[in-house]
C-alpha atoms as a PDB file:
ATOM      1  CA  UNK A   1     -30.573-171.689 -10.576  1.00  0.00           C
ATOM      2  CA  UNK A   2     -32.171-169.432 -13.067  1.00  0.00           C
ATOM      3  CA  UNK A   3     -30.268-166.542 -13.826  1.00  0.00           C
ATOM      4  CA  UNK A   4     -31.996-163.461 -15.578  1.00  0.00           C
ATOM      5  CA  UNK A   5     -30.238-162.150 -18.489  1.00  0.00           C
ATOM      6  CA  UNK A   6     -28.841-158.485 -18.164  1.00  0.00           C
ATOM      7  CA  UNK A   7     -30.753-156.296 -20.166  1.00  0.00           C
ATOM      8  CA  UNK A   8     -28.470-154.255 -22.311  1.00  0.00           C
ATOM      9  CA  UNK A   9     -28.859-151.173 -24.456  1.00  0.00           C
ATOM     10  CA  UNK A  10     -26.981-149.100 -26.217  1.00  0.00           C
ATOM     11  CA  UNK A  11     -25.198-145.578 -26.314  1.00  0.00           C
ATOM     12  CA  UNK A  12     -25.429-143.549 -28.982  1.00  0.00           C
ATOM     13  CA  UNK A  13     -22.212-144.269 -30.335  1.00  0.00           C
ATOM     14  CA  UNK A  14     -22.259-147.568 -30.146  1.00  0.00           C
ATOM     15  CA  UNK A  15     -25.484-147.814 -32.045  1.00  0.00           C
ATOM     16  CA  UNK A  16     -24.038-146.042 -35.002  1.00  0.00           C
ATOM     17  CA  UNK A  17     -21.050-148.150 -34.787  1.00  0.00           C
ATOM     18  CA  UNK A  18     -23.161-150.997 -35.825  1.00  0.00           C
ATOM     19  CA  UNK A  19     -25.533-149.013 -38.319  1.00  0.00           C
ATOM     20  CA  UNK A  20     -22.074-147.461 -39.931  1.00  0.00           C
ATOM     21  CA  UNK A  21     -20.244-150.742 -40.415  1.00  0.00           C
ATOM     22  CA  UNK A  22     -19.455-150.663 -44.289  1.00  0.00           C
ATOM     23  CA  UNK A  23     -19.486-154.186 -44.373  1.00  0.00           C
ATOM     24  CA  UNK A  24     -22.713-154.800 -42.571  1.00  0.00           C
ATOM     25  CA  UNK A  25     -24.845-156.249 -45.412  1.00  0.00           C
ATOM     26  CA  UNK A  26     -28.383-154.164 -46.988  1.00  0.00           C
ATOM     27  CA  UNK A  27     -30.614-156.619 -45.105  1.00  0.00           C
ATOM     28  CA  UNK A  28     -29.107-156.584 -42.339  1.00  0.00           C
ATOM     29  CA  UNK A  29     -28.762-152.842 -42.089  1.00  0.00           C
ATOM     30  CA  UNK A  30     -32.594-152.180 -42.852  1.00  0.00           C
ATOM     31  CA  UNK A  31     -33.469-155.133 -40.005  1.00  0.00           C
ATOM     32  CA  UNK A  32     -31.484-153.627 -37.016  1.00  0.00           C
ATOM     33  CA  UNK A  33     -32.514-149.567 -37.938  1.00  0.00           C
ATOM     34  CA  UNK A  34     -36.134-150.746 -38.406  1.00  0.00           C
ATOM     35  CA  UNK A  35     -35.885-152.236 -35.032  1.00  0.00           C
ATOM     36  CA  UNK A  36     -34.269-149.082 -33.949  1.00  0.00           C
ATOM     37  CA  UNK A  37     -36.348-146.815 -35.393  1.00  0.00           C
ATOM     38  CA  UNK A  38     -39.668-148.503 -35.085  1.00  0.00           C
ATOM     39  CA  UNK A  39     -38.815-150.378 -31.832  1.00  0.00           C
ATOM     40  CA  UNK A  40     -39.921-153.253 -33.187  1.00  0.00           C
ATOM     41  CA  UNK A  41     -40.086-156.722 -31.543  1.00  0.00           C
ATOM     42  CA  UNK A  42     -38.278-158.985 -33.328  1.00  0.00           C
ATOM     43  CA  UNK A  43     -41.975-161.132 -34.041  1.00  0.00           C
ATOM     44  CA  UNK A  44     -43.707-158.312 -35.602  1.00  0.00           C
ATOM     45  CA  UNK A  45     -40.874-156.858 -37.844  1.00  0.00           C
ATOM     46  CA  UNK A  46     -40.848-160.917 -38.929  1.00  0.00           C
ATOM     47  CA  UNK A  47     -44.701-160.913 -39.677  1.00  0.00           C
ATOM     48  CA  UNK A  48     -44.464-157.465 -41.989  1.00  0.00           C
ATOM     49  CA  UNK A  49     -45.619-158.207 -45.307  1.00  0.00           C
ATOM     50  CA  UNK A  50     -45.403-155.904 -47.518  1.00  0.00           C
ATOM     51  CA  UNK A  51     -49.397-154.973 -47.891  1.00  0.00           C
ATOM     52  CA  UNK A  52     -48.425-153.608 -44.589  1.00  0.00           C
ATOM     53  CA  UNK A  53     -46.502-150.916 -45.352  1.00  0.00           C
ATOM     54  CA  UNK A  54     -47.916-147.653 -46.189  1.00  0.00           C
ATOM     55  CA  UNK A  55     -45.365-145.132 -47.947  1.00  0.00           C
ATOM     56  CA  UNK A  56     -47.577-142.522 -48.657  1.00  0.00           C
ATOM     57  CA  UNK A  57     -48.149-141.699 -44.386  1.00  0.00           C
ATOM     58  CA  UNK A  58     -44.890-143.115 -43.239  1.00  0.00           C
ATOM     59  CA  UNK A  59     -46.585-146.140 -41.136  1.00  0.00           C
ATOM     60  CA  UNK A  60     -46.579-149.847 -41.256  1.00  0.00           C
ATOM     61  CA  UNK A  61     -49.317-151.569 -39.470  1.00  0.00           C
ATOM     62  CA  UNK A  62     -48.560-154.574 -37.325  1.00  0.00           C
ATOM     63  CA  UNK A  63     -51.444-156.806 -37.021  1.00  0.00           C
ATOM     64  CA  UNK A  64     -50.656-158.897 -33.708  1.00  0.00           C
ATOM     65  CA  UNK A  65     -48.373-157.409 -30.834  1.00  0.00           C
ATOM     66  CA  UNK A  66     -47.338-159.441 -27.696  1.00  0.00           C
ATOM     67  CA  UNK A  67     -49.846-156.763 -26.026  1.00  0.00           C
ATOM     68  CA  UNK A  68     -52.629-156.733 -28.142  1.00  0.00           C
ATOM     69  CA  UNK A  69     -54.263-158.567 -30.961  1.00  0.00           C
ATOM     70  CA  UNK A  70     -55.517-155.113 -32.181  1.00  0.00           C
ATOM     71  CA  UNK A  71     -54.185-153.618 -35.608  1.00  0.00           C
ATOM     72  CA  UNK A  72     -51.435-150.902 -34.625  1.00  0.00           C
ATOM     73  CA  UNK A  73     -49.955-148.587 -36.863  1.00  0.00           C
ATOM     74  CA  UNK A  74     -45.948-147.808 -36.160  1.00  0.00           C
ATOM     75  CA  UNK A  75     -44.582-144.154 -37.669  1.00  0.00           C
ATOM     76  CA  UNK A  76     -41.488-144.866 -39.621  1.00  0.00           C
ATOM     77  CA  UNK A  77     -38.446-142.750 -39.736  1.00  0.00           C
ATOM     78  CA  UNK A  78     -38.016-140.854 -43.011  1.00  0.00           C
ATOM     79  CA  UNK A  79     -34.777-142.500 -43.584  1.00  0.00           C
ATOM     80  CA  UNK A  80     -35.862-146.274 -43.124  1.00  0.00           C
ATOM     81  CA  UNK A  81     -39.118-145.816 -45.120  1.00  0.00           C
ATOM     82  CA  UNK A  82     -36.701-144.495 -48.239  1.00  0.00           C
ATOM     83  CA  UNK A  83     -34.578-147.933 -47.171  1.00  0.00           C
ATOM     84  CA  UNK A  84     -38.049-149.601 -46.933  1.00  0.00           C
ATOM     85  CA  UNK A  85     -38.931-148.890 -50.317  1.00  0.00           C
ATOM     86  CA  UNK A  86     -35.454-149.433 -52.314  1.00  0.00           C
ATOM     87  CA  UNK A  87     -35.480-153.114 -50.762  1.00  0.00           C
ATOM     88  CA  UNK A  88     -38.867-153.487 -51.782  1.00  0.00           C
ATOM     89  CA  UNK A  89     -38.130-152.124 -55.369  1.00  0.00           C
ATOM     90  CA  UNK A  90     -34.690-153.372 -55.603  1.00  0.00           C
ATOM     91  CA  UNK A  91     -36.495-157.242 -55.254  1.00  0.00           C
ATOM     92  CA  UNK A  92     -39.837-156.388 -56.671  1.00  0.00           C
ATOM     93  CA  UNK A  93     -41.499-157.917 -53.619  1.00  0.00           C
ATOM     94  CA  UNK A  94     -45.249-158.041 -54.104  1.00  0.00           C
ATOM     95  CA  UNK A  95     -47.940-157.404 -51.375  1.00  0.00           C
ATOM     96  CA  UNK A  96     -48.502-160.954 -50.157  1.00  0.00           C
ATOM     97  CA  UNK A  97     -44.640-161.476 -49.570  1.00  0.00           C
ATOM     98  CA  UNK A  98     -42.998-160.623 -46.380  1.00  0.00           C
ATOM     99  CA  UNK A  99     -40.610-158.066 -46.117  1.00  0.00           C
ATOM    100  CA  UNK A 100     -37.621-159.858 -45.185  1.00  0.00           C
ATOM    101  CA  UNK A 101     -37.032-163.701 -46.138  1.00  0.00           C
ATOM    102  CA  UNK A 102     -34.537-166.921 -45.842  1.00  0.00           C
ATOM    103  CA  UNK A 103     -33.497-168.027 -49.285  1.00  0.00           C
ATOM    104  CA  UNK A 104     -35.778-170.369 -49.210  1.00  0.00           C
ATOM    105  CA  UNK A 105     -38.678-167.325 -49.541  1.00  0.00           C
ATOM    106  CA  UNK A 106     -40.225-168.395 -46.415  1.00  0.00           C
ATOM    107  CA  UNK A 107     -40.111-165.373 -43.772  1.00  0.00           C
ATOM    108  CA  UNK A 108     -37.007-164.661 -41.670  1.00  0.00           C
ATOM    109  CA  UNK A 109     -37.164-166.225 -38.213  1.00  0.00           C
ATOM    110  CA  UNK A 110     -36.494-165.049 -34.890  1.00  0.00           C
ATOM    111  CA  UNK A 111     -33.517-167.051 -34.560  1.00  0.00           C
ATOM    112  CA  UNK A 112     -32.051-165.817 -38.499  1.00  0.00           C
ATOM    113  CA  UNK A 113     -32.622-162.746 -36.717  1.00  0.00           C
ATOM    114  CA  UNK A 114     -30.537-162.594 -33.800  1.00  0.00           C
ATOM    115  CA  UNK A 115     -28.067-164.480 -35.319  1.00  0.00           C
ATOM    116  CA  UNK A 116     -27.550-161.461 -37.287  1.00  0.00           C
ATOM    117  CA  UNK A 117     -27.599-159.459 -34.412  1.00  0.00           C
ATOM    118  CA  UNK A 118     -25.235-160.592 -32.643  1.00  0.00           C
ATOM    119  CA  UNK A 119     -22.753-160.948 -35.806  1.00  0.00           C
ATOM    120  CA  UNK A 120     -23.235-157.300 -36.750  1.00  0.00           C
ATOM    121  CA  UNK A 121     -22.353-156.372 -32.901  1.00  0.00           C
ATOM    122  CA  UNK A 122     -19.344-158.429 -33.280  1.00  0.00           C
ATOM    123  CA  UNK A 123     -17.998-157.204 -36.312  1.00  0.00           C
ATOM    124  CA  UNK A 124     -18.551-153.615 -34.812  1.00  0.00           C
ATOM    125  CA  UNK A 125     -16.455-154.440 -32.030  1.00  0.00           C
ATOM    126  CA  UNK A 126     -19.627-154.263 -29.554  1.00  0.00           C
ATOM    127  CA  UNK A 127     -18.464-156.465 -26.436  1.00  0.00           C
ATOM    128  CA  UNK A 128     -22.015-156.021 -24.646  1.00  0.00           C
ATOM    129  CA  UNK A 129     -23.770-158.955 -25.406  1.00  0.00           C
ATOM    130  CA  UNK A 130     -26.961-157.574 -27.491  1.00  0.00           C
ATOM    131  CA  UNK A 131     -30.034-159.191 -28.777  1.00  0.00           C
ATOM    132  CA  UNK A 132     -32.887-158.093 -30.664  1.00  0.00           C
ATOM    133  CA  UNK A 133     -34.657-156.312 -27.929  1.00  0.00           C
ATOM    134  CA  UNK A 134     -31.634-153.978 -27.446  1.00  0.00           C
ATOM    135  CA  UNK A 135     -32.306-151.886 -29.846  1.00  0.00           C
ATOM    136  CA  UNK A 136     -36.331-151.301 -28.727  1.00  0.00           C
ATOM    137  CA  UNK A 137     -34.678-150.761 -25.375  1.00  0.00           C
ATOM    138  CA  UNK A 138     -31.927-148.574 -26.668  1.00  0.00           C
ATOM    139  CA  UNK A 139     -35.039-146.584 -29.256  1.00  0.00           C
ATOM    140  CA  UNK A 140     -36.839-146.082 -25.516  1.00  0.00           C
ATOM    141  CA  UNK A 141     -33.998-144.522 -23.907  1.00  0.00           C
ATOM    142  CA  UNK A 142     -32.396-142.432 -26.493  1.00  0.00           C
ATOM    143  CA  UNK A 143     -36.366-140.639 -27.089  1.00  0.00           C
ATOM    144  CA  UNK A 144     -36.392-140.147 -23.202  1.00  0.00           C
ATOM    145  CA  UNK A 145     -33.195-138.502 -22.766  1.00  0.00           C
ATOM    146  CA  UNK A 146     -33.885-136.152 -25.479  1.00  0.00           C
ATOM    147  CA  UNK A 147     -37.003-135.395 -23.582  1.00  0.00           C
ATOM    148  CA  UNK A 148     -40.013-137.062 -25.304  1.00  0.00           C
ATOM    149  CA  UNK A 149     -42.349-137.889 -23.339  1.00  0.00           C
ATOM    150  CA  UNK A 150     -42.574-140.606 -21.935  1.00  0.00           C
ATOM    151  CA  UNK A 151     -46.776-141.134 -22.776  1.00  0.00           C
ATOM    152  CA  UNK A 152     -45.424-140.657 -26.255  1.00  0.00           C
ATOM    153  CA  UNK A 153     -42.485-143.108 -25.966  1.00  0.00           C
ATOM    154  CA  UNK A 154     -45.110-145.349 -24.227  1.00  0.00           C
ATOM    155  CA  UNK A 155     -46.997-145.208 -27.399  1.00  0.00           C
ATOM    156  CA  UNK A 156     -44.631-146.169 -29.776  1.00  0.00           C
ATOM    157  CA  UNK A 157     -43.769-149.058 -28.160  1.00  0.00           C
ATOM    158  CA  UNK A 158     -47.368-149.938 -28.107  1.00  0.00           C
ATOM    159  CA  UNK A 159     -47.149-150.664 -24.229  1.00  0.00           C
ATOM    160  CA  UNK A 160     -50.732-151.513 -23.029  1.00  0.00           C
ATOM    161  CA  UNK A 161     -49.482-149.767 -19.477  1.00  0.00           C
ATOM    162  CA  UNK A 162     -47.565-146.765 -19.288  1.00  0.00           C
ATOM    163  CA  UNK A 163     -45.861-148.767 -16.027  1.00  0.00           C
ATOM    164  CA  UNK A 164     -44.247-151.016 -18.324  1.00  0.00           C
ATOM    165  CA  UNK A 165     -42.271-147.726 -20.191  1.00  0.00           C
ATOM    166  CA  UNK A 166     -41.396-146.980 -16.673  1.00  0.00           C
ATOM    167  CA  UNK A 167     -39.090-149.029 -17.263  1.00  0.00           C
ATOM    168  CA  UNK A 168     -36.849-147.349 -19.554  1.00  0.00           C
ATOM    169  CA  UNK A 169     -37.326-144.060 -17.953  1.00  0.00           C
ATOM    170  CA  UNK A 170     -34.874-145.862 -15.123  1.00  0.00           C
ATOM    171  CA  UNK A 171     -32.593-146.616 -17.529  1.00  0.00           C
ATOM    172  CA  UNK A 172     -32.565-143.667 -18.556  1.00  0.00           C
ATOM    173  CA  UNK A 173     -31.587-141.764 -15.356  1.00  0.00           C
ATOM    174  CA  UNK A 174     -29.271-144.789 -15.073  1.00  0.00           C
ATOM    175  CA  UNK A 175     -27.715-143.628 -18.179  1.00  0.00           C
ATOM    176  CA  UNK A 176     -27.632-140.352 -16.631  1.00  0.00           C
ATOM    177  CA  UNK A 177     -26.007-141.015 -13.216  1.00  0.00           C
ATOM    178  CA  UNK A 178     -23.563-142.795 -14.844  1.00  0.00           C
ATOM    179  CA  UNK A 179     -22.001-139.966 -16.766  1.00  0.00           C
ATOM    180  CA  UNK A 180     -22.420-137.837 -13.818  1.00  0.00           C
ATOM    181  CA  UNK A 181     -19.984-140.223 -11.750  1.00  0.00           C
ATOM    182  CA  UNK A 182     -17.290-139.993 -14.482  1.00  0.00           C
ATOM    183  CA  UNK A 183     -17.500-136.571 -14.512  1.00  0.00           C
ATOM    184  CA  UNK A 184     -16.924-136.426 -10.939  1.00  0.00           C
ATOM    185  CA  UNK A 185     -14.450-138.774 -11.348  1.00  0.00           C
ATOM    186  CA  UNK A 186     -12.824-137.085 -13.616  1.00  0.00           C
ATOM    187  CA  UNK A 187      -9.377-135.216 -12.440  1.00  0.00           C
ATOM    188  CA  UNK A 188      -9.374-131.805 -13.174  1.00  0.00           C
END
């Protein structure tokens, strides 16, 4: 029998819980808020080179999506692109090299990648069990609750059908109900 994976997400608070870990290494810090901030999946943060990254307009542009094969350009936080650049300083990357990489220089892999994941979640005392599309999910929600739109929210998750971002906008109201029941719940 095939059993589906529950698709988690993540409140607020526990987001930050990860982000504000002091021992959470650099890389791994920049990695989970790009694919926070970014909504990034966890193939095209690992194909960003650094060519790709444009400081000057806040964007990177990912060049192959699971959607499209069309160039896309992704808005980046102010925040992460001043992270962005200090890694990129900090090991003098040059435009041919990826952004983040093994030891072994080659790019990170998916699997480097959740590994990390689901360490930092761990260490943050996180008992949902995360991976890396958690935080794209979590990116989706958090933008629809505080009322984006959801053709904009659509966008930046480079969704080729604005049914797909439906999606989130049920998790959302999920999100919603839920803290409606416990105040309900709640005795007075």
């Amino acid at each position: 029998m095939n059993i589906k994976a529950k698709k988690e997400w993540l409140t607020k608070e526990e987001y930050n819980q990860i982000i504000n870990n002091p021992y959470l290494p650099r890389k791994d810090d920049l990695i989970i808020q790009m694919l926070y901030g970014c909504a990034f999946r966890v193939s095209e943060l690992c194909n960003i080179k650094i060519k790709d990254i444009h400081i000057p307009n806040a964007t990177i542009t990912i060049w192959e999506s699971k959607t499209s094969n069309s160039p896309a350009l992704v808005p980046v936080p102010s925040p992460i692109l001043k992270l962005i650049y200090q890694w990129i300083t900090a090991h003098r990357l040059k435009k041919n090299r990826y952004l983040f990489f093994s030891s072994h220089s080659q790019k990170l892999s998916r699997s480097q990648i959740h590994r990390l994941i689901k360490e930092a979640a761990q260490k943050a005392g996180i008992e949902k069990e995360i991976s890396s599309h958690a935080f794209r999910r979590t990116r989706a929600t958090h933008l629809l609750d505080a009322g984006l739109p959801i053709e904009q929210v659509s966008r930046l998750l480079r969704h080729k059908y604005l049914s797909s971002t439906m999606v989130y906008l049920r998790i959302s109201i999920k999100g919603l109900q839920n803290a409606i029941n416990k105040i309900d719940t709640a005795d007075f």
